[in-house]
PDB file of N, CA and C in Angstrom:
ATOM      1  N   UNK A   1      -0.732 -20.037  -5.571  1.00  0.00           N
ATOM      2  CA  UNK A   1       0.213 -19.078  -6.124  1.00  0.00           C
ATOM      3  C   UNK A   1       1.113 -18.445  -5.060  1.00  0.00           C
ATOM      4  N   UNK A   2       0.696 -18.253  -3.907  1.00  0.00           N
ATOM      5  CA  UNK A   2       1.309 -18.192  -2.735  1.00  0.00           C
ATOM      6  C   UNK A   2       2.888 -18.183  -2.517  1.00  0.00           C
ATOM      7  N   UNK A   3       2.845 -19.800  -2.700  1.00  0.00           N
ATOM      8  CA  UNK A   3       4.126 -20.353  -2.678  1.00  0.00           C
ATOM      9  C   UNK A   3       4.927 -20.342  -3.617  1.00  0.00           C
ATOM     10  N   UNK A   4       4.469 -20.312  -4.529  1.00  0.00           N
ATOM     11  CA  UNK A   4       5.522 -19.994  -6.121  1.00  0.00           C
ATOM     12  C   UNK A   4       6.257 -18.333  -5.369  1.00  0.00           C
ATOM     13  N   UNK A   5       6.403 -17.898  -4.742  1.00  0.00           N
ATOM     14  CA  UNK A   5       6.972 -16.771  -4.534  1.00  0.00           C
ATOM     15  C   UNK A   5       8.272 -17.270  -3.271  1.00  0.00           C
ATOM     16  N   UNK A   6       9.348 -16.509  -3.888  1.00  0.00           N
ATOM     17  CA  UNK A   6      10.230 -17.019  -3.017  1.00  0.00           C
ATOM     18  C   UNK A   6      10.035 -16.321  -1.326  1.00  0.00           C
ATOM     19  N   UNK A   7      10.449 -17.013  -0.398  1.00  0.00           N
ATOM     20  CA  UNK A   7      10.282 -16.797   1.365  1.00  0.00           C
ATOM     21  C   UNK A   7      10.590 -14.855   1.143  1.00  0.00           C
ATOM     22  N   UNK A   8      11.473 -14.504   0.738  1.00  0.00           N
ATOM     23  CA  UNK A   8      11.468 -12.969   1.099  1.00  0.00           C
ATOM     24  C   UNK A   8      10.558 -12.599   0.919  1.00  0.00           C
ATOM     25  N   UNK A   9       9.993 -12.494  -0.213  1.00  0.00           N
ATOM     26  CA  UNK A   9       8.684 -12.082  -0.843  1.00  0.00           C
ATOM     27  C   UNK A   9       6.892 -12.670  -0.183  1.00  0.00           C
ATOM     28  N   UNK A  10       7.323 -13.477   0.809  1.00  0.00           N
ATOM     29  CA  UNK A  10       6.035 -14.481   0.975  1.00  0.00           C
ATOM     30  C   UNK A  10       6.299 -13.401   2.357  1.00  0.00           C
ATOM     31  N   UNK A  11       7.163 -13.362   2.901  1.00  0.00           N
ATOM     32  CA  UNK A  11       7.041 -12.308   4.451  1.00  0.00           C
ATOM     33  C   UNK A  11       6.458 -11.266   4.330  1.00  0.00           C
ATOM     34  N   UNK A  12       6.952 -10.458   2.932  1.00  0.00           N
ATOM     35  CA  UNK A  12       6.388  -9.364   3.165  1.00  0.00           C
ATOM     36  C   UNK A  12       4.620  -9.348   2.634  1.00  0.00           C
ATOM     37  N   UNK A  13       4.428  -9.912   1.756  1.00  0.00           N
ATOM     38  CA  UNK A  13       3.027  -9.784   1.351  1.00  0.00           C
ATOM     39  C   UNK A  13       2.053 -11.248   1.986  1.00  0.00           C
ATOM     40  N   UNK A  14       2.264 -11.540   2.975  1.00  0.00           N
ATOM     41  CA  UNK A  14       1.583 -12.458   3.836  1.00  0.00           C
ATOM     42  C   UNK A  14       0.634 -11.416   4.684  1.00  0.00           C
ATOM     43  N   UNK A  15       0.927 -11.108   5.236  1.00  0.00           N
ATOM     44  CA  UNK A  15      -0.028 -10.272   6.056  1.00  0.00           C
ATOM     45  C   UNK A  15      -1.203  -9.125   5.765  1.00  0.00           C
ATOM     46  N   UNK A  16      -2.377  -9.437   6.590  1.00  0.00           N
ATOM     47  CA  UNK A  16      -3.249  -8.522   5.940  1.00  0.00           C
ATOM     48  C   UNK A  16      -3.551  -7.432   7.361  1.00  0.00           C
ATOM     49  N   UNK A  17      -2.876  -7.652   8.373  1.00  0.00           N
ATOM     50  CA  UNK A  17      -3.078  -6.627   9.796  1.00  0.00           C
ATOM     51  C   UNK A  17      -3.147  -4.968   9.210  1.00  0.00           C
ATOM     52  N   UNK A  18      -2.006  -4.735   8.862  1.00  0.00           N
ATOM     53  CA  UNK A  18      -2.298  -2.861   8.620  1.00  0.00           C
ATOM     54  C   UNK A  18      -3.549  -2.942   7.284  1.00  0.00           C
ATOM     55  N   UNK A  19      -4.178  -3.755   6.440  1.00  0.00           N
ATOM     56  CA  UNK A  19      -5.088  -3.051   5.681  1.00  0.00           C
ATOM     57  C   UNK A  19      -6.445  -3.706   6.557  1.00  0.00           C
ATOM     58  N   UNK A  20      -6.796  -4.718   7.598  1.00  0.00           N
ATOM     59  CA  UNK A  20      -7.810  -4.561   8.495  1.00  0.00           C
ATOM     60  C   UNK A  20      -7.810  -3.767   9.537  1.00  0.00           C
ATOM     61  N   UNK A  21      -6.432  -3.559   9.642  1.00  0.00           N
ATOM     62  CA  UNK A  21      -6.854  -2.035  10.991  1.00  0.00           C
ATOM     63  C   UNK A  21      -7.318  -0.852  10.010  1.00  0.00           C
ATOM     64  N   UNK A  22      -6.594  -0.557   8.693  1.00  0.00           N
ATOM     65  CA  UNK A  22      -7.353   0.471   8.247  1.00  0.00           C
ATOM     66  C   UNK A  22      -9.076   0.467   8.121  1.00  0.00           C
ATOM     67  N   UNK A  23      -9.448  -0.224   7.222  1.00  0.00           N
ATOM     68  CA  UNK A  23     -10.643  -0.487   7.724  1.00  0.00           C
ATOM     69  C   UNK A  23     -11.396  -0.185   8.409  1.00  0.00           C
ATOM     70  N   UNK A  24     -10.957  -1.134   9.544  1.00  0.00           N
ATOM     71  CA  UNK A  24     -11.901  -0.971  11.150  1.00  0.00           C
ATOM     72  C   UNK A  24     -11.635   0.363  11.644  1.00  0.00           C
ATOM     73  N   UNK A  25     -10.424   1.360  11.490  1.00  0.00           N
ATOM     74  CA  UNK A  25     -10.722   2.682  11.980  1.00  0.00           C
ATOM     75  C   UNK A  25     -11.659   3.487  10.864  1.00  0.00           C
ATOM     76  N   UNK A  26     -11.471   3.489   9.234  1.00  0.00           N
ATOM     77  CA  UNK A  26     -12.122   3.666   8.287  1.00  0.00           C
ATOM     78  C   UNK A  26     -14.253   3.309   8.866  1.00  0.00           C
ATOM     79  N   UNK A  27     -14.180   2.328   9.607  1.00  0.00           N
ATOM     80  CA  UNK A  27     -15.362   2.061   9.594  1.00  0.00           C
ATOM     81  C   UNK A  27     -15.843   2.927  10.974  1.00  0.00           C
ATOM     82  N   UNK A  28     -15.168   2.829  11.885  1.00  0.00           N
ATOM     83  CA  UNK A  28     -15.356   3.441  13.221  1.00  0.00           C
ATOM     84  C   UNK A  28     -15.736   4.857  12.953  1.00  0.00           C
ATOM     85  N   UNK A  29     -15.116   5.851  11.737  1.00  0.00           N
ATOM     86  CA  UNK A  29     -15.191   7.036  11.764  1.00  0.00           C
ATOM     87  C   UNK A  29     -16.258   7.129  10.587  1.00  0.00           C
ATOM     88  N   UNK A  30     -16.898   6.435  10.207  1.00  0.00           N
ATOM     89  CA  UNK A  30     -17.366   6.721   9.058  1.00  0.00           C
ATOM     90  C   UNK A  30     -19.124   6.275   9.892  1.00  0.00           C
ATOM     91  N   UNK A  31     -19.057   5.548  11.081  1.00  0.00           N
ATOM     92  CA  UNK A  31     -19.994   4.903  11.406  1.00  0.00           C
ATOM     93  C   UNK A  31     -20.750   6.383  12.333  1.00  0.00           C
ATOM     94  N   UNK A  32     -19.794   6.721  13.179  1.00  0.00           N
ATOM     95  CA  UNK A  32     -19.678   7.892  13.755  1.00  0.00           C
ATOM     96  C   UNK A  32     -20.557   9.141  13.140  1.00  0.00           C
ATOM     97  N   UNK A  33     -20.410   9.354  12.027  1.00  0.00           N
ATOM     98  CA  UNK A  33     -20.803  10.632  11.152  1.00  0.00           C
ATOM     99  C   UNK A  33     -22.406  10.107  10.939  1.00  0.00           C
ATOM    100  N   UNK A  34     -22.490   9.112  10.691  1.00  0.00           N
ATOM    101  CA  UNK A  34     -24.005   8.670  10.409  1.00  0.00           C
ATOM    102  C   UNK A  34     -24.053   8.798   8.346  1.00  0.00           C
ATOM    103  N   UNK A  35     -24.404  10.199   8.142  1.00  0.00           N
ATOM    104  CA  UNK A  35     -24.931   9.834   7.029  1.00  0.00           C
ATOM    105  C   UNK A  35     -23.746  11.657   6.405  1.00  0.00           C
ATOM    106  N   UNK A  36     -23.521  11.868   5.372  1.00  0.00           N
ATOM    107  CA  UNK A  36     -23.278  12.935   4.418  1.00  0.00           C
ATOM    108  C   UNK A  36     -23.924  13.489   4.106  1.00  0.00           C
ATOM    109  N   UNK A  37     -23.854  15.202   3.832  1.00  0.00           N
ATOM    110  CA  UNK A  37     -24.595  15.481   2.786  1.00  0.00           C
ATOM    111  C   UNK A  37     -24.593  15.937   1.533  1.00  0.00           C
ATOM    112  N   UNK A  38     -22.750  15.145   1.293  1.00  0.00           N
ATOM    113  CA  UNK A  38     -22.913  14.933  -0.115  1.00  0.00           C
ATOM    114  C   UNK A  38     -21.617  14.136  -0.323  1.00  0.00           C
ATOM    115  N   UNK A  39     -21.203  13.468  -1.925  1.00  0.00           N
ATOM    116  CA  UNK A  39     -20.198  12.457  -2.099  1.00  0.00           C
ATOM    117  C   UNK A  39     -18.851  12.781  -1.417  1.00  0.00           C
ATOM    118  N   UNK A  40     -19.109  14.272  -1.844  1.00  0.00           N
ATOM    119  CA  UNK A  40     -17.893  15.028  -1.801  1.00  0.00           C
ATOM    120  C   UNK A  40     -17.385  15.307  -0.444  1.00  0.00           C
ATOM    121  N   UNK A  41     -17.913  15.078   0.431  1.00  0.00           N
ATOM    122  CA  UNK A  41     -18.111  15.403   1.877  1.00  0.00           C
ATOM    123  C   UNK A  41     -17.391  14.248   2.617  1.00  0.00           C
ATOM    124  N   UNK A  42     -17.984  13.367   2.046  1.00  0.00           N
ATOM    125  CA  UNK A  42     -17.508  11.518   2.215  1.00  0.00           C
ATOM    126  C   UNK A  42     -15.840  10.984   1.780  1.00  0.00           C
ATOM    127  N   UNK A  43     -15.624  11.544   0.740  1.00  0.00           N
ATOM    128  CA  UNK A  43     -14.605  11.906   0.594  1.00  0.00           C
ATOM    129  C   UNK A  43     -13.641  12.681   0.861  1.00  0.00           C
ATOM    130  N   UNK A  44     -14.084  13.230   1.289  1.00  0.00           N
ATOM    131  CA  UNK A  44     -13.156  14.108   2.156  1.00  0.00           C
ATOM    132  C   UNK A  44     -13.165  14.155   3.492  1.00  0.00           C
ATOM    133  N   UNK A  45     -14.012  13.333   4.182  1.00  0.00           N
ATOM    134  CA  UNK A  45     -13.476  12.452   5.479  1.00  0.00           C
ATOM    135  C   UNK A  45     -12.733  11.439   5.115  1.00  0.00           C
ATOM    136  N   UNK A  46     -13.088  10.501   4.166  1.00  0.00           N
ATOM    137  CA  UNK A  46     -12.000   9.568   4.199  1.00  0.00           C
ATOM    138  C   UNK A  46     -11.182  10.017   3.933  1.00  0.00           C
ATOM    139  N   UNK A  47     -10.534  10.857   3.132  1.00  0.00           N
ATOM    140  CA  UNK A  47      -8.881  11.737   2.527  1.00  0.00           C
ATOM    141  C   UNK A  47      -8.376  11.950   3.864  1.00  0.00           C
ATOM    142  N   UNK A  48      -9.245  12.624   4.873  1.00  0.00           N
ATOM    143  CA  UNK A  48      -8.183  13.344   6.426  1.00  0.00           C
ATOM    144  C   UNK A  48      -8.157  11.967   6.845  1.00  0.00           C
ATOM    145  N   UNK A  49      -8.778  11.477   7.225  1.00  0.00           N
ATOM    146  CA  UNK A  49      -9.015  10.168   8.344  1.00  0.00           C
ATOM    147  C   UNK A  49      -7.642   9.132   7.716  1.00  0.00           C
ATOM    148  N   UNK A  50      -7.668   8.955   6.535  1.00  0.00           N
ATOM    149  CA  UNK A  50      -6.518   8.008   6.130  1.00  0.00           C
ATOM    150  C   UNK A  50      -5.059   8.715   6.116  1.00  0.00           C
ATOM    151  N   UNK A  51      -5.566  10.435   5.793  1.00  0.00           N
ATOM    152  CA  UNK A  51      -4.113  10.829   6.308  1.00  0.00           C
ATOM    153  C   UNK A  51      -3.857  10.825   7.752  1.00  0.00           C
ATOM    154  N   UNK A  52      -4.469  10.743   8.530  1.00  0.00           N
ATOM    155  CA  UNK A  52      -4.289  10.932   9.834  1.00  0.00           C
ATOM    156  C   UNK A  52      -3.903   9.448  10.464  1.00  0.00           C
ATOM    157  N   UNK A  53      -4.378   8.503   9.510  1.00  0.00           N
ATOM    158  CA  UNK A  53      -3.742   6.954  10.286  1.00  0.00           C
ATOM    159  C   UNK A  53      -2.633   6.613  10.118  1.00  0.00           C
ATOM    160  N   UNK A  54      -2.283   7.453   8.591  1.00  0.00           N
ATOM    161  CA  UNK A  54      -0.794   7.020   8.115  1.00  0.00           C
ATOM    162  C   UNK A  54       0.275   7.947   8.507  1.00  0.00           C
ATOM    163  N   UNK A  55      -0.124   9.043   9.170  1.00  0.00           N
ATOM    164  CA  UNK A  55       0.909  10.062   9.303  1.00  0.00           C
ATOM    165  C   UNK A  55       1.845   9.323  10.238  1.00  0.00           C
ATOM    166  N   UNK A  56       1.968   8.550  11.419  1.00  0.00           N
ATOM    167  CA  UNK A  56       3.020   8.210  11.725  1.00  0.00           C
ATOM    168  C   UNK A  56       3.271   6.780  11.228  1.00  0.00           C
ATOM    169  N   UNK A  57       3.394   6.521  10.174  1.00  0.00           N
ATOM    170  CA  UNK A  57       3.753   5.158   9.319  1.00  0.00           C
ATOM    171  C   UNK A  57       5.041   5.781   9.117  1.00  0.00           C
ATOM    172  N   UNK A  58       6.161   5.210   9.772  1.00  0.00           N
ATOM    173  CA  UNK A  58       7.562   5.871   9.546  1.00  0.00           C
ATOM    174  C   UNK A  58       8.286   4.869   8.722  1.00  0.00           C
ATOM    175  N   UNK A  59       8.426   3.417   8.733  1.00  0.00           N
ATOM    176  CA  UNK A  59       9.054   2.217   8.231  1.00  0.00           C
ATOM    177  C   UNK A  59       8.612   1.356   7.686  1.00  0.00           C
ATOM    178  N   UNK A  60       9.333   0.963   6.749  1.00  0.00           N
ATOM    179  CA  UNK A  60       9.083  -0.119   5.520  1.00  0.00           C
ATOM    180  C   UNK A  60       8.909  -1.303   6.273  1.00  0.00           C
ATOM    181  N   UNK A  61       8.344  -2.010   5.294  1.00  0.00           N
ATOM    182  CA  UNK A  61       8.436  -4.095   6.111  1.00  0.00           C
ATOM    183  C   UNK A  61       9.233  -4.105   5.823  1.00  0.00           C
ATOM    184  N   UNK A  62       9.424  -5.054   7.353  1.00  0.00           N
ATOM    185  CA  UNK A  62      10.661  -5.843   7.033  1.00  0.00           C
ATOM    186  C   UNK A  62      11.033  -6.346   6.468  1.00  0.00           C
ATOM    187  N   UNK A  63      12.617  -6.691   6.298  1.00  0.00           N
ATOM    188  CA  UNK A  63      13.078  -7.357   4.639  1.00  0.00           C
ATOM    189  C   UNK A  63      12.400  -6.723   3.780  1.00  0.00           C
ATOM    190  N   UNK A  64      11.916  -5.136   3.695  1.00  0.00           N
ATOM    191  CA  UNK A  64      11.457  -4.785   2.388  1.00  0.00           C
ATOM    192  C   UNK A  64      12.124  -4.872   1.590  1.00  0.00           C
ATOM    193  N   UNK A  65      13.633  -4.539   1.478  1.00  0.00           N
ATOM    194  CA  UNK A  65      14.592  -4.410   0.470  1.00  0.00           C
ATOM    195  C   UNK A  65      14.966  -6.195  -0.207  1.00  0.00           C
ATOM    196  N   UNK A  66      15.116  -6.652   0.468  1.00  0.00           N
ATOM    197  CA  UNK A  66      15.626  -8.033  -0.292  1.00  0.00           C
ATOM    198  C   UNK A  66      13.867  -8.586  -0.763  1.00  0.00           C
ATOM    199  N   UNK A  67      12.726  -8.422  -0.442  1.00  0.00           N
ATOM    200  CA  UNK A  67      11.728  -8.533  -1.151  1.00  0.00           C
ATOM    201  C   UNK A  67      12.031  -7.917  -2.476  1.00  0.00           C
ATOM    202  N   UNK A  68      12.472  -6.120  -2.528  1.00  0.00           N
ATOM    203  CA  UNK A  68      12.195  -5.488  -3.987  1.00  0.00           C
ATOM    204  C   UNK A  68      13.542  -6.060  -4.460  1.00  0.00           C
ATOM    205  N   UNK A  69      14.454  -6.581  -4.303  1.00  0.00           N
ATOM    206  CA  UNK A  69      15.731  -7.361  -5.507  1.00  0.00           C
ATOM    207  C   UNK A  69      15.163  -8.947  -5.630  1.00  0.00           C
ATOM    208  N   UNK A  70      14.052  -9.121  -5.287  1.00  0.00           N
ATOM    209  CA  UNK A  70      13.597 -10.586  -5.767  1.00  0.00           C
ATOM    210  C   UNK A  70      12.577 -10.270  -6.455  1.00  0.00           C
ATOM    211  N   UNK A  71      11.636  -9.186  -6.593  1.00  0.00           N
ATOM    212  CA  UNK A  71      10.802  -8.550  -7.056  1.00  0.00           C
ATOM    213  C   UNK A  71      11.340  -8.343  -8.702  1.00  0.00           C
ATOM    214  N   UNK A  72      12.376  -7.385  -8.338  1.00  0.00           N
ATOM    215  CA  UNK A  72      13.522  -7.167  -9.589  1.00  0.00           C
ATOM    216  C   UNK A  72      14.296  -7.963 -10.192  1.00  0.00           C
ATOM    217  N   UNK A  73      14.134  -9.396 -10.010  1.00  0.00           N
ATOM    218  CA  UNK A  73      14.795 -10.976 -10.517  1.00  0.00           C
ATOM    219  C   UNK A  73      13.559 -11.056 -11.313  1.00  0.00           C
ATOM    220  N   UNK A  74      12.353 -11.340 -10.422  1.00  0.00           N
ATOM    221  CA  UNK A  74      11.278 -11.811 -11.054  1.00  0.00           C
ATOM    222  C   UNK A  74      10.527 -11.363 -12.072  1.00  0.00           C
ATOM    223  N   UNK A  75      10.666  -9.889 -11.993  1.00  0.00           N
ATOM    224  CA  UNK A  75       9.056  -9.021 -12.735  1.00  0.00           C
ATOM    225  C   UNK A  75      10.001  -7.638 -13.254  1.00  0.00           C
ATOM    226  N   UNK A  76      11.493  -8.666 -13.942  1.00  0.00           N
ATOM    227  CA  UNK A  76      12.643  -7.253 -14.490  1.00  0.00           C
ATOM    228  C   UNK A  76      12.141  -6.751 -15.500  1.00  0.00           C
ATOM    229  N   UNK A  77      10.768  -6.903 -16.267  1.00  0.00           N
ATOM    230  CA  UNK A  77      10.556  -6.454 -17.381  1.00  0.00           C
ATOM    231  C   UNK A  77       9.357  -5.554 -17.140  1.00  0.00           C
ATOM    232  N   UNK A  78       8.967  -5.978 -15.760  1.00  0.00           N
ATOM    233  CA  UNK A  78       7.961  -4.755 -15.747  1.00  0.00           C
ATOM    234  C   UNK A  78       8.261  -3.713 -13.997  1.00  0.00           C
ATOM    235  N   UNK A  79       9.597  -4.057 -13.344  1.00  0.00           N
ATOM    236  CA  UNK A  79      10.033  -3.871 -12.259  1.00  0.00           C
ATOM    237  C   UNK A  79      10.908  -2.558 -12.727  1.00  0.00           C
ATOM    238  N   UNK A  80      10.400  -1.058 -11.932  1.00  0.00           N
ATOM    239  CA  UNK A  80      11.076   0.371 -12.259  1.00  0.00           C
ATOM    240  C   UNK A  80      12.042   0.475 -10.947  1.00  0.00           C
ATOM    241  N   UNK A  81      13.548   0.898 -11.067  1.00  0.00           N
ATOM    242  CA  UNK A  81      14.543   0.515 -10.060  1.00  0.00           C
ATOM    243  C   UNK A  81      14.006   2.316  -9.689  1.00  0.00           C
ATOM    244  N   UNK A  82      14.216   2.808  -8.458  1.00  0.00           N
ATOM    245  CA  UNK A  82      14.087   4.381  -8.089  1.00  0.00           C
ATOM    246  C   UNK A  82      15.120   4.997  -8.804  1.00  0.00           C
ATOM    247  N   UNK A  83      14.540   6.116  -9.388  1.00  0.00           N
ATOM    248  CA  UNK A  83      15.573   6.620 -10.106  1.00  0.00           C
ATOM    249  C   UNK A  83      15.218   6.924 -11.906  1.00  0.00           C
ATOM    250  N   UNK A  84      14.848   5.423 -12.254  1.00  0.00           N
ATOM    251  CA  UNK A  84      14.604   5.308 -13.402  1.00  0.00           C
ATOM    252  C   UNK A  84      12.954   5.820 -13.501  1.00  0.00           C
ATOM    253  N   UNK A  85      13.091   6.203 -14.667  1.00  0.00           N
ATOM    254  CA  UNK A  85      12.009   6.805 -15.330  1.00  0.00           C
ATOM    255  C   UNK A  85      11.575   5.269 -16.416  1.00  0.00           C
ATOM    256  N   UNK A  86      10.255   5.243 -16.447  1.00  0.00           N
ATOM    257  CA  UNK A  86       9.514   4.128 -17.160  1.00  0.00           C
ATOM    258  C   UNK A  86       9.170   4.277 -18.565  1.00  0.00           C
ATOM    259  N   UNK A  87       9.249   5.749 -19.137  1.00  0.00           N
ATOM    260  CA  UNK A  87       8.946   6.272 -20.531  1.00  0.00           C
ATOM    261  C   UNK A  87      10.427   6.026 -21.485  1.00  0.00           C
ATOM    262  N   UNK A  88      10.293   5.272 -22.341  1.00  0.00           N
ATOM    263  CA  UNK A  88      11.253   5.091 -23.193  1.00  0.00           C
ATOM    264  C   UNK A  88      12.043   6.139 -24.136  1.00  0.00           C
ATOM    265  N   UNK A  89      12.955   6.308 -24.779  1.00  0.00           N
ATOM    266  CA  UNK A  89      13.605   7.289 -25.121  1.00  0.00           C
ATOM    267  C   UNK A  89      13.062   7.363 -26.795  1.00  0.00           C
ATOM    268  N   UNK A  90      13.052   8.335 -27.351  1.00  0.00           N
ATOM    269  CA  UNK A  90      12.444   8.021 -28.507  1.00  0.00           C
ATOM    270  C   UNK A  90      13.699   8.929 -28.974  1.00  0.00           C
ATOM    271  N   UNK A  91      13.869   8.190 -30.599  1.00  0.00           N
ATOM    272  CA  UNK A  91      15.436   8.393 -31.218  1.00  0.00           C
ATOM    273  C   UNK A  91      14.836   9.332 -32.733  1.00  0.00           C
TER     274      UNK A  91
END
C-alpha cells in the first residue's frame, strides 16, 4: 500500500525517526522513576516529558504542503482544508 501513494506523500510518511526517538526518551524517563504511586502520577510524567520533547518542534516536514494538496486530491471527501469547519449546515 506504500506505493499506491504518490512520491510527495511517500516522503513525508516514510519515516519513523521522530516517533522512535520519542519513545526511547519516553522510555529513558520512565525507566528512571522505577515504579508510581499511582496511574495518575504516570500520566502525568508522560504529559510533561512529551511536552518537554516537543517544545522546540518548530517545523513541518518537508514538502508538508504539497503532501496536504495530494492528501486533498485523494481523501477530498474526508480531507478538512484550515479554516473549514467539518459540521454541516443544517437548513
Amino acid at each position: 500500500p506504500f506505493f499506491a501513494f504518490p512520491p510527495s506523500i511517500r516522503r513525508v510518511i516514510y519515516t519513523t525517526n521522530a516517533i522512535e526517538s520519542i519513545n526511547a526518551q519516553l522510555r529513558k524517563i520512565i525507566k528512571s522513576r522505577g515504579h508510581f504511586p499511582s496511574d495518575d502520577a504516570a500520566s502525568k510524567l508522560i504529559w510533561l516529558a512529551l511536552r518537554n520533547i516537543t517544545a522546540d518542534w518548530g517545523r513541518a516536514a518537508h514538502n508538508w504542503k504539497e503532501a496536504m494538496n495530494q492528501f486533498a486530491i485523494l481523501y477530498e471527501e474526508r480531507f478538512t482544508h484550515a479554516g473549514q469547519g467539518s459540521a454541516k449546515s443544517g437548513g
